[in-house]
PDB file of N, CA and C in Angstrom:
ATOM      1  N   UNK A   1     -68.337 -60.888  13.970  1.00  0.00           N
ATOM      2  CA  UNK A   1     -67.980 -61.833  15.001  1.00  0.00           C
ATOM      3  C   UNK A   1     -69.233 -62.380  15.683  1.00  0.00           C
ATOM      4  N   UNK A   2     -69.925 -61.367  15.804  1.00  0.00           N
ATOM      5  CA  UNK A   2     -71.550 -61.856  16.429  1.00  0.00           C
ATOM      6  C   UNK A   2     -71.968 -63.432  15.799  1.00  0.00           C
ATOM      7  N   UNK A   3     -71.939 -63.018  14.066  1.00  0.00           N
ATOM      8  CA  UNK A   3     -72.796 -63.970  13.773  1.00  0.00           C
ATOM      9  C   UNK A   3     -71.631 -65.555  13.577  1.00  0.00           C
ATOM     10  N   UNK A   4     -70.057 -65.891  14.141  1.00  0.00           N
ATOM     11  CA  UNK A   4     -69.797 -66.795  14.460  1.00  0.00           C
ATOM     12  C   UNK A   4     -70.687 -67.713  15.308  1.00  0.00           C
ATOM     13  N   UNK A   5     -70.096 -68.935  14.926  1.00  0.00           N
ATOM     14  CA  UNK A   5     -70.479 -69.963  16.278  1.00  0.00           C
ATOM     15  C   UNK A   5     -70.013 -69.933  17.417  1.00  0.00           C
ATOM     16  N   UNK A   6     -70.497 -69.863  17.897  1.00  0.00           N
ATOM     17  CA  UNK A   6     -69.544 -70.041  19.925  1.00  0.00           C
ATOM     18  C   UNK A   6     -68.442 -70.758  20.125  1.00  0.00           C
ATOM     19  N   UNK A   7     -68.551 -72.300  19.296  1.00  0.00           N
ATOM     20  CA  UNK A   7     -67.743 -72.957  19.644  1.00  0.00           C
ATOM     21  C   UNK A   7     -66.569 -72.807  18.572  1.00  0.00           C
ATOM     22  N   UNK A   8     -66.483 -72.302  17.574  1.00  0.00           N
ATOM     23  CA  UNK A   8     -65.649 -71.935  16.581  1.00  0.00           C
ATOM     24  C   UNK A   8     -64.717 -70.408  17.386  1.00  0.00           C
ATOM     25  N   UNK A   9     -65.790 -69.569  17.856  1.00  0.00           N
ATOM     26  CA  UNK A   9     -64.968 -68.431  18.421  1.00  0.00           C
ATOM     27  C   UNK A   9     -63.974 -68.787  19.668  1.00  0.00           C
ATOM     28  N   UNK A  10     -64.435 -69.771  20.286  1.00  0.00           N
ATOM     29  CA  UNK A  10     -63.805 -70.501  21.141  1.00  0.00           C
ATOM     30  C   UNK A  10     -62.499 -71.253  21.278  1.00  0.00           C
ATOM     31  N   UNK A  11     -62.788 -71.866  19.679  1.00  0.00           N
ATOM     32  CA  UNK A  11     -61.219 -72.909  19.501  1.00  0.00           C
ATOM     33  C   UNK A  11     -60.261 -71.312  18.637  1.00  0.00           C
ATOM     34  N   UNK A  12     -60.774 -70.127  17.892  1.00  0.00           N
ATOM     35  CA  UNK A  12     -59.691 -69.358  17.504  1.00  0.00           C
ATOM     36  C   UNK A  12     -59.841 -67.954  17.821  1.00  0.00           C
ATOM     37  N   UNK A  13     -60.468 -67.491  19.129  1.00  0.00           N
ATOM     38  CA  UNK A  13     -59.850 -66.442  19.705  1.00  0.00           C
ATOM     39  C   UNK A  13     -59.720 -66.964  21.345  1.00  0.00           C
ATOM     40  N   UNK A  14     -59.037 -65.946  21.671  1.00  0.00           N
ATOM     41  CA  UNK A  14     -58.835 -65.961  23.297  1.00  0.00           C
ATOM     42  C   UNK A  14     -58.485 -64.930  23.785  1.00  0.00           C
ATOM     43  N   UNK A  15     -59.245 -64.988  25.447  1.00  0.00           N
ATOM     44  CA  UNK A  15     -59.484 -63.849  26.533  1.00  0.00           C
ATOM     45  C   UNK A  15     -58.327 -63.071  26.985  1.00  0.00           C
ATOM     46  N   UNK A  16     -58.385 -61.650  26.192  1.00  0.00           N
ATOM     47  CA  UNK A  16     -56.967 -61.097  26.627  1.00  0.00           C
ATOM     48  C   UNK A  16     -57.079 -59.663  27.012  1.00  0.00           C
ATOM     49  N   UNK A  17     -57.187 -59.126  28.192  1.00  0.00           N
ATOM     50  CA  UNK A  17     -57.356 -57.631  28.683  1.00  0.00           C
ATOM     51  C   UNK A  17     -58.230 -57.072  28.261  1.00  0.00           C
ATOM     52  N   UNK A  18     -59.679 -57.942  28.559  1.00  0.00           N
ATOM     53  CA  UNK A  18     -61.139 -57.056  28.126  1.00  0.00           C
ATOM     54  C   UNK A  18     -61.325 -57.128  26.537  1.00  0.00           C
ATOM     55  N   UNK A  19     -60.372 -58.273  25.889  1.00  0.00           N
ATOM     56  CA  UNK A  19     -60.674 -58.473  24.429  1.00  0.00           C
ATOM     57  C   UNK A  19     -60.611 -59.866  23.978  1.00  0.00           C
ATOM     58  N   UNK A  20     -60.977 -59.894  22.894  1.00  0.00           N
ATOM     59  CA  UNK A  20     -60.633 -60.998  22.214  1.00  0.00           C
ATOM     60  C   UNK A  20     -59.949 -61.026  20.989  1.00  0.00           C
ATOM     61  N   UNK A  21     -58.218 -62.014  21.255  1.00  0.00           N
ATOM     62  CA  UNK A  21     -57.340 -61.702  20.343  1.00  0.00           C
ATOM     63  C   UNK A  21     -57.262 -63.103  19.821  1.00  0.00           C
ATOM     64  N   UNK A  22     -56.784 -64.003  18.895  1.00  0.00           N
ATOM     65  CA  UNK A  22     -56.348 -65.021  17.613  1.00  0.00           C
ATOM     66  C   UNK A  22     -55.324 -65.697  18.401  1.00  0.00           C
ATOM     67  N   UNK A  23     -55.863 -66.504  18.574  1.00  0.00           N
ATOM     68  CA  UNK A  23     -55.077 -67.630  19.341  1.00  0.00           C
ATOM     69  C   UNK A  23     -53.402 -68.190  18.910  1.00  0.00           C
ATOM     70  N   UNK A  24     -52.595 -68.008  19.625  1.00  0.00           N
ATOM     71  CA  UNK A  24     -51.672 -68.136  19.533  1.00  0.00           C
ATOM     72  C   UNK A  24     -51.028 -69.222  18.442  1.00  0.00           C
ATOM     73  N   UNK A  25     -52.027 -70.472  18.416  1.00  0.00           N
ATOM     74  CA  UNK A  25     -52.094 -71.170  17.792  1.00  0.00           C
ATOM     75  C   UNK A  25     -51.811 -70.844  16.736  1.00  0.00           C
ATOM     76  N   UNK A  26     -52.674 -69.631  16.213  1.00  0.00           N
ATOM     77  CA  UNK A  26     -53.218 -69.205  14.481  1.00  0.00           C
ATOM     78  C   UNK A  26     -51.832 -68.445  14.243  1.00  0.00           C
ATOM     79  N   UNK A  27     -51.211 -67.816  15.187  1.00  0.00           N
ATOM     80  CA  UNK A  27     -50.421 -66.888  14.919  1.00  0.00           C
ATOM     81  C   UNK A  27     -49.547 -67.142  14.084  1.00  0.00           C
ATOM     82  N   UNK A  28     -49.065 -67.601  12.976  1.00  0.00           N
ATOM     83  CA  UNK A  28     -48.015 -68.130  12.206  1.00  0.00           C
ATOM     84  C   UNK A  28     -48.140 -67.123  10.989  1.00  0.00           C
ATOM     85  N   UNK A  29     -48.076 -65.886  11.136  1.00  0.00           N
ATOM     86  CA  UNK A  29     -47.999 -65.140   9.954  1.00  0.00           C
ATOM     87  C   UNK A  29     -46.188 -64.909   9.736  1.00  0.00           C
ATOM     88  N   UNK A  30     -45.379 -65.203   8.107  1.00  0.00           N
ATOM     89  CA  UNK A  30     -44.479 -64.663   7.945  1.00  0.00           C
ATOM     90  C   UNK A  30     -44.161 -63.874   6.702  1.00  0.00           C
ATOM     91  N   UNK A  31     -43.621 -62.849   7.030  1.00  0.00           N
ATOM     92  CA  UNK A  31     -43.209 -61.508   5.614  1.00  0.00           C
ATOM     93  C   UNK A  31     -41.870 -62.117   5.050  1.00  0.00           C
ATOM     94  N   UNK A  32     -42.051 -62.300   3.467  1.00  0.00           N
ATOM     95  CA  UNK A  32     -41.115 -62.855   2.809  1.00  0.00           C
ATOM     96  C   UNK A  32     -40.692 -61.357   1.800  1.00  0.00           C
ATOM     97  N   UNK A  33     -39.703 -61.054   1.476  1.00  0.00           N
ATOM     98  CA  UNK A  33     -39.591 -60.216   0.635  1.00  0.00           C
ATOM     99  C   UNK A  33     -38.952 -61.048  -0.632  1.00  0.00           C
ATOM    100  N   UNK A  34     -38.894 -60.970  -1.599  1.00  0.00           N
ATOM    101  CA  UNK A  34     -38.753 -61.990  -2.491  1.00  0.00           C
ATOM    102  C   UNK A  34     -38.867 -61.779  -4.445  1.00  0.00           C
ATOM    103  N   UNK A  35     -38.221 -62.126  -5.167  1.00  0.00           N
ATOM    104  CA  UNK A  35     -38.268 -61.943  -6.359  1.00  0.00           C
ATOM    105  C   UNK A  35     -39.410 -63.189  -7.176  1.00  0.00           C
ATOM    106  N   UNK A  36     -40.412 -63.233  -7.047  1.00  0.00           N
ATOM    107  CA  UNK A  36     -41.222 -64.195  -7.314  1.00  0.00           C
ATOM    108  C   UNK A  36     -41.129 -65.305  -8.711  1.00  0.00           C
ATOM    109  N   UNK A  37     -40.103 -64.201  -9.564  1.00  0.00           N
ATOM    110  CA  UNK A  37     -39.920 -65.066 -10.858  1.00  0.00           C
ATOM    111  C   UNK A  37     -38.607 -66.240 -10.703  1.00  0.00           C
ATOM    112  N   UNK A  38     -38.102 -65.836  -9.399  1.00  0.00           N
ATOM    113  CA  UNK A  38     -36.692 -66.588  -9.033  1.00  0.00           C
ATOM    114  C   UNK A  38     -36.482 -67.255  -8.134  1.00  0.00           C
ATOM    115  N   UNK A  39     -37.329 -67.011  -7.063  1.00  0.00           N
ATOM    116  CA  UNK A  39     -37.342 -67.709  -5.918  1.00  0.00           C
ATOM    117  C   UNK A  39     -38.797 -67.426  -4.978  1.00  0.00           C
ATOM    118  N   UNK A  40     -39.122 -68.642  -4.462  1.00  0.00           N
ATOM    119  CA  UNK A  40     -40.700 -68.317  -4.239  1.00  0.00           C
ATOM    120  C   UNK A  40     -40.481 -69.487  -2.953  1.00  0.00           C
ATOM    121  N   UNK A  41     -41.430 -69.142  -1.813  1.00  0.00           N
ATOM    122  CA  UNK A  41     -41.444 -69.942  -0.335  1.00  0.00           C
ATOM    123  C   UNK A  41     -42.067 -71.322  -0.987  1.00  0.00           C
ATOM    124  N   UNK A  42     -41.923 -72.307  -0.268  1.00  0.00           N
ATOM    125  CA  UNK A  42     -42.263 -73.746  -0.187  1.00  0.00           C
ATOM    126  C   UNK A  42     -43.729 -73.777  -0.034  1.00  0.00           C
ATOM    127  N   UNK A  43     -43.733 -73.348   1.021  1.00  0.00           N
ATOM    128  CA  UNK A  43     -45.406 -73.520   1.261  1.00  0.00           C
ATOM    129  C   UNK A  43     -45.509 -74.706   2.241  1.00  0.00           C
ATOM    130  N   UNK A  44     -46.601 -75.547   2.801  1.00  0.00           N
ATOM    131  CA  UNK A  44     -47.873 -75.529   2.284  1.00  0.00           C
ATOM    132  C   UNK A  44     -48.197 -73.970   2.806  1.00  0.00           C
ATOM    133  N   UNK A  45     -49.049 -73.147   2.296  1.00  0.00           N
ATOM    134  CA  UNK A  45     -49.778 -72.084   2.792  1.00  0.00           C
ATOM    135  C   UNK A  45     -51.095 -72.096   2.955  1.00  0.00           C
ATOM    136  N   UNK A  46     -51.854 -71.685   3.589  1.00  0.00           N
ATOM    137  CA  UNK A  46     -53.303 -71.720   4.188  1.00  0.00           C
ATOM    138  C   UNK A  46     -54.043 -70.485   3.175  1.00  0.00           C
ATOM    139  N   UNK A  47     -53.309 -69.390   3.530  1.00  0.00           N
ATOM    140  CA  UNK A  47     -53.665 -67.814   2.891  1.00  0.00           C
ATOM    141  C   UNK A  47     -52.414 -67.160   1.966  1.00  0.00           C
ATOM    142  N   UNK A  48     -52.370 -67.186   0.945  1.00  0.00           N
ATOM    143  CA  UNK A  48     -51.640 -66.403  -0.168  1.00  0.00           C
ATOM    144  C   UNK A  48     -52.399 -64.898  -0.587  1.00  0.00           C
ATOM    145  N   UNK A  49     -51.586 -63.908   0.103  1.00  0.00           N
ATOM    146  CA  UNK A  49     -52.640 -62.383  -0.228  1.00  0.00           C
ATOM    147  C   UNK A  49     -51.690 -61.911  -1.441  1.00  0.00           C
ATOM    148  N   UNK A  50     -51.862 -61.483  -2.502  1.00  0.00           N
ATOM    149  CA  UNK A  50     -51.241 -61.522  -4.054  1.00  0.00           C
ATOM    150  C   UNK A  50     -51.641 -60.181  -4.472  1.00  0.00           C
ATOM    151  N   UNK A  51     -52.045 -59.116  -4.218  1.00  0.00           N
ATOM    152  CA  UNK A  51     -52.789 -57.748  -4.368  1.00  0.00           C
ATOM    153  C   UNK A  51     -51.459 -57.215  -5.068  1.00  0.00           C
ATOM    154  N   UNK A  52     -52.395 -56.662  -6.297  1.00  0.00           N
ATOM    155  CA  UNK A  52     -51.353 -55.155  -6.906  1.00  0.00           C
ATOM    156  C   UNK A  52     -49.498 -55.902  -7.276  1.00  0.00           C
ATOM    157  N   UNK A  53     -49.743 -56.875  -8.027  1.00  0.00           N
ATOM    158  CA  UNK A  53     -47.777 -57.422  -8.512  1.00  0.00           C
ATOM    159  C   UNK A  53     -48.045 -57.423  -9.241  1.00  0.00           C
ATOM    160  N   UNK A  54     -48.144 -59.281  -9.354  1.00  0.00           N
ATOM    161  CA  UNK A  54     -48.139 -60.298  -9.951  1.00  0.00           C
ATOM    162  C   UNK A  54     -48.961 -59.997 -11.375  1.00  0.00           C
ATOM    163  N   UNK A  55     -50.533 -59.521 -10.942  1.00  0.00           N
ATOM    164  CA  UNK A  55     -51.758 -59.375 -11.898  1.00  0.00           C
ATOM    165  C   UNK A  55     -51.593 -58.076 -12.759  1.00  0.00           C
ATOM    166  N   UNK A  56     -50.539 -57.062 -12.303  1.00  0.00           N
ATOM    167  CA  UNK A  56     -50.879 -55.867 -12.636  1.00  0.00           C
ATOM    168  C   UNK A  56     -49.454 -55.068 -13.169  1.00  0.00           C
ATOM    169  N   UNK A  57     -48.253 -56.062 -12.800  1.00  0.00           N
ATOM    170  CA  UNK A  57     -47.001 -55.270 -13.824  1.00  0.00           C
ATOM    171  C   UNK A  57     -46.254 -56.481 -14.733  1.00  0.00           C
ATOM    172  N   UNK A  58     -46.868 -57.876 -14.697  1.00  0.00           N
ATOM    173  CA  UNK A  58     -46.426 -58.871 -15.418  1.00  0.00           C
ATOM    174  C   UNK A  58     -47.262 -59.286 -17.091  1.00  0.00           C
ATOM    175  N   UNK A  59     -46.507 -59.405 -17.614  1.00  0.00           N
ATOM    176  CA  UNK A  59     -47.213 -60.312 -19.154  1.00  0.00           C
ATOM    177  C   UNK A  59     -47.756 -61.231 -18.794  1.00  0.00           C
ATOM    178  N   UNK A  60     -48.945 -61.527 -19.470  1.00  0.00           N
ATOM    179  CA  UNK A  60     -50.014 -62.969 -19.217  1.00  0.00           C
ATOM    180  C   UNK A  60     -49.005 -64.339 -18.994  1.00  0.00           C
ATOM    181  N   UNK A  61     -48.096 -64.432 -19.856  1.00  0.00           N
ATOM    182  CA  UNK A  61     -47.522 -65.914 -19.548  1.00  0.00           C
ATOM    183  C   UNK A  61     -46.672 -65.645 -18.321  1.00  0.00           C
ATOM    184  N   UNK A  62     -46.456 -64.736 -17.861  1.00  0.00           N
ATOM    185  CA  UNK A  62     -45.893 -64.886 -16.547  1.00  0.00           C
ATOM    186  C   UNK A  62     -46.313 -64.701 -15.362  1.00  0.00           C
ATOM    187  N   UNK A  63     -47.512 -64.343 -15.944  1.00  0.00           N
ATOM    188  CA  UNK A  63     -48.847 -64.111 -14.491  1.00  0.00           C
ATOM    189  C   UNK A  63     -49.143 -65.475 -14.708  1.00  0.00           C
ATOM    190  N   UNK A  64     -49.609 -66.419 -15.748  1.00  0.00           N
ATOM    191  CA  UNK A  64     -49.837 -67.742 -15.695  1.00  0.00           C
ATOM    192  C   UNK A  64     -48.872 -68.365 -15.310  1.00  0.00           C
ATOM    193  N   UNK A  65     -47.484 -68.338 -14.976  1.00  0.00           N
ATOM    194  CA  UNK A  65     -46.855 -69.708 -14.884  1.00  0.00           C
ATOM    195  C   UNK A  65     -46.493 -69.286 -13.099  1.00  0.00           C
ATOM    196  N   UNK A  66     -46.596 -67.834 -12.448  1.00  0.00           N
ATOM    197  CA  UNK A  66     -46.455 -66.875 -11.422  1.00  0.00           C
ATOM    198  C   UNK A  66     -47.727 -67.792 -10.267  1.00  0.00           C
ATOM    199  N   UNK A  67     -48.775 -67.360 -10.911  1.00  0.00           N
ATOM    200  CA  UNK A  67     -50.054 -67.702  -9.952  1.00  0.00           C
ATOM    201  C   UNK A  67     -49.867 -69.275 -10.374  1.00  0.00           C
ATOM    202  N   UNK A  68     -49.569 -70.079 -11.300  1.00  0.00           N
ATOM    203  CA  UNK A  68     -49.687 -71.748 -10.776  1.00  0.00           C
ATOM    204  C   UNK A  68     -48.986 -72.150 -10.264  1.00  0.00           C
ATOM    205  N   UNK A  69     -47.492 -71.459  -9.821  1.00  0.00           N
ATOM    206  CA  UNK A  69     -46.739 -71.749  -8.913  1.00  0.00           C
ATOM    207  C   UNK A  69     -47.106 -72.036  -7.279  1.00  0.00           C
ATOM    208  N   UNK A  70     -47.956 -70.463  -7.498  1.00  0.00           N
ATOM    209  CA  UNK A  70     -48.451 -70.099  -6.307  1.00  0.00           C
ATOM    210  C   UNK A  70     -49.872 -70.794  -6.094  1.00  0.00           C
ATOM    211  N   UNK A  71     -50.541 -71.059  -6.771  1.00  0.00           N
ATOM    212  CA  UNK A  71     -51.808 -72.218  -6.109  1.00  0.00           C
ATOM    213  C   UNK A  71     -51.122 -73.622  -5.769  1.00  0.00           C
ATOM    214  N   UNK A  72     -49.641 -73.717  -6.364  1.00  0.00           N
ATOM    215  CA  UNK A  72     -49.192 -75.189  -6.070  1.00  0.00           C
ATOM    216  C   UNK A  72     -48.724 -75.269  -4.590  1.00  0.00           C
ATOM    217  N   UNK A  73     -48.372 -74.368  -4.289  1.00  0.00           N
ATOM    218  CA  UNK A  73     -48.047 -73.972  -2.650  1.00  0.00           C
ATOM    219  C   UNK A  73     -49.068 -73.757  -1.908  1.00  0.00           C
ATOM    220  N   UNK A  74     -50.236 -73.846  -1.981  1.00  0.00           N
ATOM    221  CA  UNK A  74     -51.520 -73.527  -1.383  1.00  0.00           C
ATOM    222  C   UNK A  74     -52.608 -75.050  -0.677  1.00  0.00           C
ATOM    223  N   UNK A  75     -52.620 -75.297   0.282  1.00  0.00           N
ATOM    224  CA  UNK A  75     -52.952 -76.296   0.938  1.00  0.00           C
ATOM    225  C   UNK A  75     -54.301 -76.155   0.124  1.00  0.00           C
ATOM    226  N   UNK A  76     -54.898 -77.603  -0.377  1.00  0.00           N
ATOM    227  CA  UNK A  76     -56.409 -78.073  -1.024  1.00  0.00           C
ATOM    228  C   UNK A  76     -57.216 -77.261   0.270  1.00  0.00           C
ATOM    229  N   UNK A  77     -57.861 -76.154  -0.404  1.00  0.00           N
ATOM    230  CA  UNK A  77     -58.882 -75.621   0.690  1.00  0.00           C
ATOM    231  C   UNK A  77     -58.325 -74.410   0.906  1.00  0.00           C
ATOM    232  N   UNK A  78     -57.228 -73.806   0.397  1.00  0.00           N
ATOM    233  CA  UNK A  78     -56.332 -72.818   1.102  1.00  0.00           C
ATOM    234  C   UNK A  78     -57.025 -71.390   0.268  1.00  0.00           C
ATOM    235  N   UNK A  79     -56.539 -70.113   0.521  1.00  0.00           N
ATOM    236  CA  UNK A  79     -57.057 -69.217  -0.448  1.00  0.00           C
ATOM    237  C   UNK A  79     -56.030 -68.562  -1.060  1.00  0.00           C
ATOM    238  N   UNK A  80     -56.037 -68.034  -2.061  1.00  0.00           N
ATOM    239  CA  UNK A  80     -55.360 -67.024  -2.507  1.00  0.00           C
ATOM    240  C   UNK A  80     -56.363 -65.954  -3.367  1.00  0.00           C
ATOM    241  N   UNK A  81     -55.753 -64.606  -2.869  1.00  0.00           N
ATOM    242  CA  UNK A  81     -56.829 -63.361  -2.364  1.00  0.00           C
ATOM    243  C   UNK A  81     -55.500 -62.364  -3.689  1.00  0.00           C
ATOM    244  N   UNK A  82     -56.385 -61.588  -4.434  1.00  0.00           N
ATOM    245  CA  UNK A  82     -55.887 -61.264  -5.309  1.00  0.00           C
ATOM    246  C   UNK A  82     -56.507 -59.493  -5.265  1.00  0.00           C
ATOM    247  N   UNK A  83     -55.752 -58.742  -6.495  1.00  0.00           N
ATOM    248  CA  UNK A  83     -56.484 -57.360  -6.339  1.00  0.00           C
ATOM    249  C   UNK A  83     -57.708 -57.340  -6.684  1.00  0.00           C
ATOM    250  N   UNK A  84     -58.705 -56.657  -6.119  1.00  0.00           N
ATOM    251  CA  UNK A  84     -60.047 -56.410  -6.341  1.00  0.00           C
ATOM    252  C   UNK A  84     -60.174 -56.220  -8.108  1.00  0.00           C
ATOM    253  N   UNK A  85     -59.337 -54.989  -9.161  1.00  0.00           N
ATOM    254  CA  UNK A  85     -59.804 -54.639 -10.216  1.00  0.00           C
ATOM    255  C   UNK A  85     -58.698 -55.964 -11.136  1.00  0.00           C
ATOM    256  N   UNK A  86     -58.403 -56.730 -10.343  1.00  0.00           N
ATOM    257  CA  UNK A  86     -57.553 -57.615 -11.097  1.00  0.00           C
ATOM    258  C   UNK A  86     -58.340 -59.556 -11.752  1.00  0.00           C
ATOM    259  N   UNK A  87     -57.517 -60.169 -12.370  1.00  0.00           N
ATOM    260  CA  UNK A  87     -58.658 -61.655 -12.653  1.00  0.00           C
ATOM    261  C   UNK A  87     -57.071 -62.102 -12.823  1.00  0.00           C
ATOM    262  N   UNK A  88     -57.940 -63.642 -12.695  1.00  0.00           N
ATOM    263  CA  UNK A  88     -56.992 -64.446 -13.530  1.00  0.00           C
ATOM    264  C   UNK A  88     -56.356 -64.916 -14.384  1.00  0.00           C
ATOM    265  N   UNK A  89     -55.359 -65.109 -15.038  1.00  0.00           N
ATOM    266  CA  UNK A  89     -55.024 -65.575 -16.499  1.00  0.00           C
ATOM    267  C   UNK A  89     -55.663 -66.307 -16.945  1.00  0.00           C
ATOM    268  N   UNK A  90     -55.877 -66.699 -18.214  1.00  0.00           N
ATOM    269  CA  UNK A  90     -56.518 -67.820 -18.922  1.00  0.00           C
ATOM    270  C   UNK A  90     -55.500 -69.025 -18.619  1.00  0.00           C
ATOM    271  N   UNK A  91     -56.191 -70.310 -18.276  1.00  0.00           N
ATOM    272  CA  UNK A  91     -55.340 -71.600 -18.507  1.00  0.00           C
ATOM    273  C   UNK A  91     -54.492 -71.576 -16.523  1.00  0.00           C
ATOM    274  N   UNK A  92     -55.156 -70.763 -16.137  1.00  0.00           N
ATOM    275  CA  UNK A  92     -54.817 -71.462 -14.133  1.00  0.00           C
ATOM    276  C   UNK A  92     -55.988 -72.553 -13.940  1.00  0.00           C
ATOM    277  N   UNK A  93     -54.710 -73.152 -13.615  1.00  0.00           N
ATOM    278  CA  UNK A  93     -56.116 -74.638 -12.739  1.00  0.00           C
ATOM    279  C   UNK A  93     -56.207 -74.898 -11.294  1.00  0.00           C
ATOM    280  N   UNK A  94     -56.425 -75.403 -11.318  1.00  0.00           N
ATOM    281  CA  UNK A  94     -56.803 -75.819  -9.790  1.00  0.00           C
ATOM    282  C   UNK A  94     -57.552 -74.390  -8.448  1.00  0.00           C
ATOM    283  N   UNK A  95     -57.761 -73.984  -9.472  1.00  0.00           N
ATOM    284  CA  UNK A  95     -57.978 -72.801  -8.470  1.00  0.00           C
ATOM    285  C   UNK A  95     -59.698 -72.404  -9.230  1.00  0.00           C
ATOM    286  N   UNK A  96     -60.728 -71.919  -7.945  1.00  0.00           N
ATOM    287  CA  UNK A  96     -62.130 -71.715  -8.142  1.00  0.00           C
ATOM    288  C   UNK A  96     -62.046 -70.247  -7.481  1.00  0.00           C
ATOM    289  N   UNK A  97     -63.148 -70.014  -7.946  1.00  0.00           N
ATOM    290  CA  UNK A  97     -64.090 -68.384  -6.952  1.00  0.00           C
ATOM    291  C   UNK A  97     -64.146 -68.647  -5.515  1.00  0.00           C
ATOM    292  N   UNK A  98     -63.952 -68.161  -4.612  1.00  0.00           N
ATOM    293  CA  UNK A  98     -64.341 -68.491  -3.158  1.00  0.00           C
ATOM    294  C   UNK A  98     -65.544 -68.246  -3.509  1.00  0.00           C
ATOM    295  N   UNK A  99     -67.191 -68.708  -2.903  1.00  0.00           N
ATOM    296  CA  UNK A  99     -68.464 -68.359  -3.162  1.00  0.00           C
ATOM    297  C   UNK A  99     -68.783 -67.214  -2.315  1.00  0.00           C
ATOM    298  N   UNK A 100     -69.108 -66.371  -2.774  1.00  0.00           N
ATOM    299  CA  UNK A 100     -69.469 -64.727  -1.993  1.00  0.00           C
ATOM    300  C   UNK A 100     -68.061 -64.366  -1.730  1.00  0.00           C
ATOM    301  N   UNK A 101     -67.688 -64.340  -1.620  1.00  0.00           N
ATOM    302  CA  UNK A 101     -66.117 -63.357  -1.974  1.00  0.00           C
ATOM    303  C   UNK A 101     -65.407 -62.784  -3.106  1.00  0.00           C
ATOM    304  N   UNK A 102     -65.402 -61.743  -3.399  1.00  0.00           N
ATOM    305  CA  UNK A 102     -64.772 -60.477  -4.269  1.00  0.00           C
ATOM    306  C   UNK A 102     -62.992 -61.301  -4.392  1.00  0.00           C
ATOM    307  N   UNK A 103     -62.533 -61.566  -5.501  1.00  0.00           N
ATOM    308  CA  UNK A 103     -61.238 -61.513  -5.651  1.00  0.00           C
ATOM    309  C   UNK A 103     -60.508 -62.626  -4.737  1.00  0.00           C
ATOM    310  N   UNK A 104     -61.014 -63.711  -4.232  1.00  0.00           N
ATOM    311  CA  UNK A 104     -60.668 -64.682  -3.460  1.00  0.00           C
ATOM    312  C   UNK A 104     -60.790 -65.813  -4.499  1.00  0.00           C
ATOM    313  N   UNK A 105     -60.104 -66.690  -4.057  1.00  0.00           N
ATOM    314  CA  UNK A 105     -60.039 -67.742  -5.235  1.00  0.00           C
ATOM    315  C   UNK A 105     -59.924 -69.199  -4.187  1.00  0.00           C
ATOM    316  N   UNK A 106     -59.855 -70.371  -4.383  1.00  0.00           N
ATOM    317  CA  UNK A 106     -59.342 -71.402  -3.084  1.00  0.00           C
ATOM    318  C   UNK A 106     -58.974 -72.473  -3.944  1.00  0.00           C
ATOM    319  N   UNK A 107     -58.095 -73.065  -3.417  1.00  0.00           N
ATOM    320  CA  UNK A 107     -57.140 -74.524  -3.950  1.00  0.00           C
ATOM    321  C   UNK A 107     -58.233 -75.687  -4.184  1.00  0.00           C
ATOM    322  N   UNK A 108     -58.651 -76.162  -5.175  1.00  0.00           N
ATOM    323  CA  UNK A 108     -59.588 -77.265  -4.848  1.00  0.00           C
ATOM    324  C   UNK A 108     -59.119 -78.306  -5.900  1.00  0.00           C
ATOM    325  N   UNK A 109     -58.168 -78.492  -6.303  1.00  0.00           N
ATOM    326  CA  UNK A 109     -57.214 -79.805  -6.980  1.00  0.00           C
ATOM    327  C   UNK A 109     -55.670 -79.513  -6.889  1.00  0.00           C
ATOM    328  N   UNK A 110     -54.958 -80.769  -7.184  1.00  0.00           N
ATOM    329  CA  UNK A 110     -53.642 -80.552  -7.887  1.00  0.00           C
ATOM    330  C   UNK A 110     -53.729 -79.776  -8.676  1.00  0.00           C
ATOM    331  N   UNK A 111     -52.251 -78.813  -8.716  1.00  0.00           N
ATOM    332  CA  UNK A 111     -52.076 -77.701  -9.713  1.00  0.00           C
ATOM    333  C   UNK A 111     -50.465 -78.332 -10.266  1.00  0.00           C
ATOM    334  N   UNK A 112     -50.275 -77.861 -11.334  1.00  0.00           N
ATOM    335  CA  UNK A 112     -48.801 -78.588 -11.467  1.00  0.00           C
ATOM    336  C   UNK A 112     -47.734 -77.119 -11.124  1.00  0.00           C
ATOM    337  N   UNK A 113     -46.733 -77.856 -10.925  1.00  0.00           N
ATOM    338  CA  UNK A 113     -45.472 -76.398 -10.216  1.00  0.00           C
ATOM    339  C   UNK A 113     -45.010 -75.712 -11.350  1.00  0.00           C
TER     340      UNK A 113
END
């Protein structure tokens, strides 16, 4: 947190009982429980966290058609954060390395649904 900007810590935390908590603003986290091969949220999403499923009890063509679903729901710029000992299928698009981040990936084109 130190090495934030001032004015960045400014617009997304705020002064709350001797702390600093995530601005109400940001607060929009929701828990979906869900069968991913059947029904999957709309999106747009900012952050997709994907750890330990998708990468690790599915066949390649369904981890590929699984995760391009899911980068298609992912706002241009957005991330989706995957298991550390896990990768991507061959043939996902739209999706890059976050730079210096382990297992992070980010939306940087159209992906098809």
């Amino acid at each position: 947190m130190r090495e934030l900007p001032t004015d960045l810590l400014a617009q997304a935390l705020e002064p709350r009982d001797d702390a600093l908590c995530v601005h109400t603003l940001f607060r929009t986290v929701q828990f979906v429980q869900q069968d991913l091969r059947t029904a999957m949220p709309e999106g747009p999403f900012d952050v997709v966290l994907c750890r330990n499923v998708i990468l690790t009890y599915f066949a390649a063509p369904v981890q590929r058609q699984l995760v391009q679903r899911i980068a298609s729901r992912l706002r241009i710029g957005g991330a989706l954060v995957i298991g550390i000992h896990e990768s991507l299928p061959d043939g996902v698009t739209g999706l890059a390395p976050w730079p210096g981040a382990r297992s992070v990936y980010r939306r940087i084109a159209d992906t098809p649904h």
